[in-house]
Protein backbone atom coordinates (compact mmCIF):
# COMPACT_ATOMS: atom_id res chain seq x y z
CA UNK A 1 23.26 110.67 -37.45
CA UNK A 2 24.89 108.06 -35.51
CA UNK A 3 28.00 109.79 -34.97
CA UNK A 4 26.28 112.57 -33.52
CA UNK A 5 23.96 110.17 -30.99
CA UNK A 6 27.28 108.31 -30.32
CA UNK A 7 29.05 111.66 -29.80
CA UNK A 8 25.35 112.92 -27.48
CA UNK A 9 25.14 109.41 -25.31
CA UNK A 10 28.71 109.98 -23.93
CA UNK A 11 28.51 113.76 -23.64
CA UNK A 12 31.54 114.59 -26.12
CA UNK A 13 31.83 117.71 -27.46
CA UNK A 14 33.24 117.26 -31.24
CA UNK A 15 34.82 120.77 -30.15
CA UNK A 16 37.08 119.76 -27.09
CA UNK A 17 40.76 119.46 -26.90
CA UNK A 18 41.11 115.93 -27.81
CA UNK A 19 43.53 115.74 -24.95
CA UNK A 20 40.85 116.67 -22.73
CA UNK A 21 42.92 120.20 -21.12
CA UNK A 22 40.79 122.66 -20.77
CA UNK A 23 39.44 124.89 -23.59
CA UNK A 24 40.72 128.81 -23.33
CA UNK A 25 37.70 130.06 -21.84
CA UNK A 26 37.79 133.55 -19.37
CA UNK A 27 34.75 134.64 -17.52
CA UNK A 28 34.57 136.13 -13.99
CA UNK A 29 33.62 135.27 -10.53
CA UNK A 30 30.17 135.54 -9.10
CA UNK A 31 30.31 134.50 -5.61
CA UNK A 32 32.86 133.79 -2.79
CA UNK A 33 32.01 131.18 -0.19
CA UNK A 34 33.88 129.88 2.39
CA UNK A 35 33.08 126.46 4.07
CA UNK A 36 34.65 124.75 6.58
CA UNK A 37 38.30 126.39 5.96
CA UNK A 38 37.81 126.09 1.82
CA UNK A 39 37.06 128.78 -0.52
CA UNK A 40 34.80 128.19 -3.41
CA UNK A 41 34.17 130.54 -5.92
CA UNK A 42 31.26 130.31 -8.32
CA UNK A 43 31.99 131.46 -12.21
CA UNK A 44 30.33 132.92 -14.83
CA UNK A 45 31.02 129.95 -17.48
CA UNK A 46 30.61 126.35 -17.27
CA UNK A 47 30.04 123.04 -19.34
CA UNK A 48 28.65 124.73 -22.41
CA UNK A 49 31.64 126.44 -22.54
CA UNK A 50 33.62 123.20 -22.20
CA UNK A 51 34.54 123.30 -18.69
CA UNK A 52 34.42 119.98 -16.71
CA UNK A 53 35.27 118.51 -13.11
CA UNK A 54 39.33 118.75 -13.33
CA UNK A 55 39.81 121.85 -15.28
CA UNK A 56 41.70 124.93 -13.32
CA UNK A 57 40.57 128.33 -13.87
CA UNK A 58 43.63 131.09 -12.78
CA UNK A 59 42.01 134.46 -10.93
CA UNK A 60 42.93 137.45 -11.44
CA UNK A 61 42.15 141.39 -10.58
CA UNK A 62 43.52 144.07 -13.58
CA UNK A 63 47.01 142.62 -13.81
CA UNK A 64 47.40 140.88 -10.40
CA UNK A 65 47.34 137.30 -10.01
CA UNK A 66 45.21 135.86 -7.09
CA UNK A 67 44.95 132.16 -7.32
CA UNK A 68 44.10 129.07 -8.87
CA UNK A 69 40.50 127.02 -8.72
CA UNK A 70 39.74 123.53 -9.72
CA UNK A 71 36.23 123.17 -10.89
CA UNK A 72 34.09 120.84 -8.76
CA UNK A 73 30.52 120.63 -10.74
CA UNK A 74 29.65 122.69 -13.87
CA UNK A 75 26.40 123.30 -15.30
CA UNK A 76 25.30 124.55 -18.45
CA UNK A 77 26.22 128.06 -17.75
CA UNK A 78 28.25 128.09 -14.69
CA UNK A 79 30.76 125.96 -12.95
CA UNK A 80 31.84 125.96 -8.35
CA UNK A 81 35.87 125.84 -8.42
CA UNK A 82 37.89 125.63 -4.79
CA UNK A 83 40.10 127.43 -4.84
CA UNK A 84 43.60 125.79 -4.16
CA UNK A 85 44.84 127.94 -0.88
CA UNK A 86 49.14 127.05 -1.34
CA UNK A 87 48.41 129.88 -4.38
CA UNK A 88 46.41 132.39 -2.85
CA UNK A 89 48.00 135.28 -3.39
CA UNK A 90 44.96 137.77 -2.25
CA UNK A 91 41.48 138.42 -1.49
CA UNK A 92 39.36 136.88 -4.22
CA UNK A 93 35.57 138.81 -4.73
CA UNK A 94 32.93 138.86 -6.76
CA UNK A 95 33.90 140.44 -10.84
CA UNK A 96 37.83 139.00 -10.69
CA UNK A 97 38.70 137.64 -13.91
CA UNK A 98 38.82 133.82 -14.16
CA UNK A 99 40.52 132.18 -17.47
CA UNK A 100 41.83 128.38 -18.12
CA UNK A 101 45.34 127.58 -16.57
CA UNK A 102 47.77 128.93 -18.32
CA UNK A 103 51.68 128.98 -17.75
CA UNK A 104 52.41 131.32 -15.15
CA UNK A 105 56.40 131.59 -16.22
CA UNK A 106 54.53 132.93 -19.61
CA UNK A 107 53.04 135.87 -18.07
């Protein structure tokens, strides 16, 4: 019991990389929204998925890549990401696939 309110008062999920990278989580983009020269995209997963502030999600449509996104605020179910613009590599919409970073030379 007290590992668990220990575990609940500092918002630690027993189930996250201890390293704290980002859990392998895919999902997809809901909204596109530009402001003031930045892109944000809003995704279909967030913090009870373990996604936090930090985390980069890569973008992709079928096989093409389109960019990377580093989440801004998460909530339960859904997390805001700006996208990073030096790898925009095409229009990102709405149902693109999002996943953790992963190693690009991998792929």
């Amino acid at each position: 019991t007290k590992f668990k309110e220990v575990l609940d008062n500092n918002d630690i999920n027993p189930d996250d990389p201890a390293d704290g990278s980002a859990p392998k989580v895919d999902g997809f983009v809901i909204r596109v929204a530009e402001s003031q020269d930045q892109l944000f995209v809003e995704i279909s997963v967030g913090a009870d998925d373990g996604l936090r502030q930090g985390h980069e999600m890569e973008i992709f449509r079928g096989g093409t890549y389109l960019g990377r996104a580093k989440i801004v605020r998460t909530t339960s179910d859904r997390a805001v990401g700006k996208v990073d613009r030096r790898t925009q590599k095409g229009e990102i919409r709405a149902r693109d696939k999002v996943e953790t970073r992963r190693a690009l030379d991998k792929i």
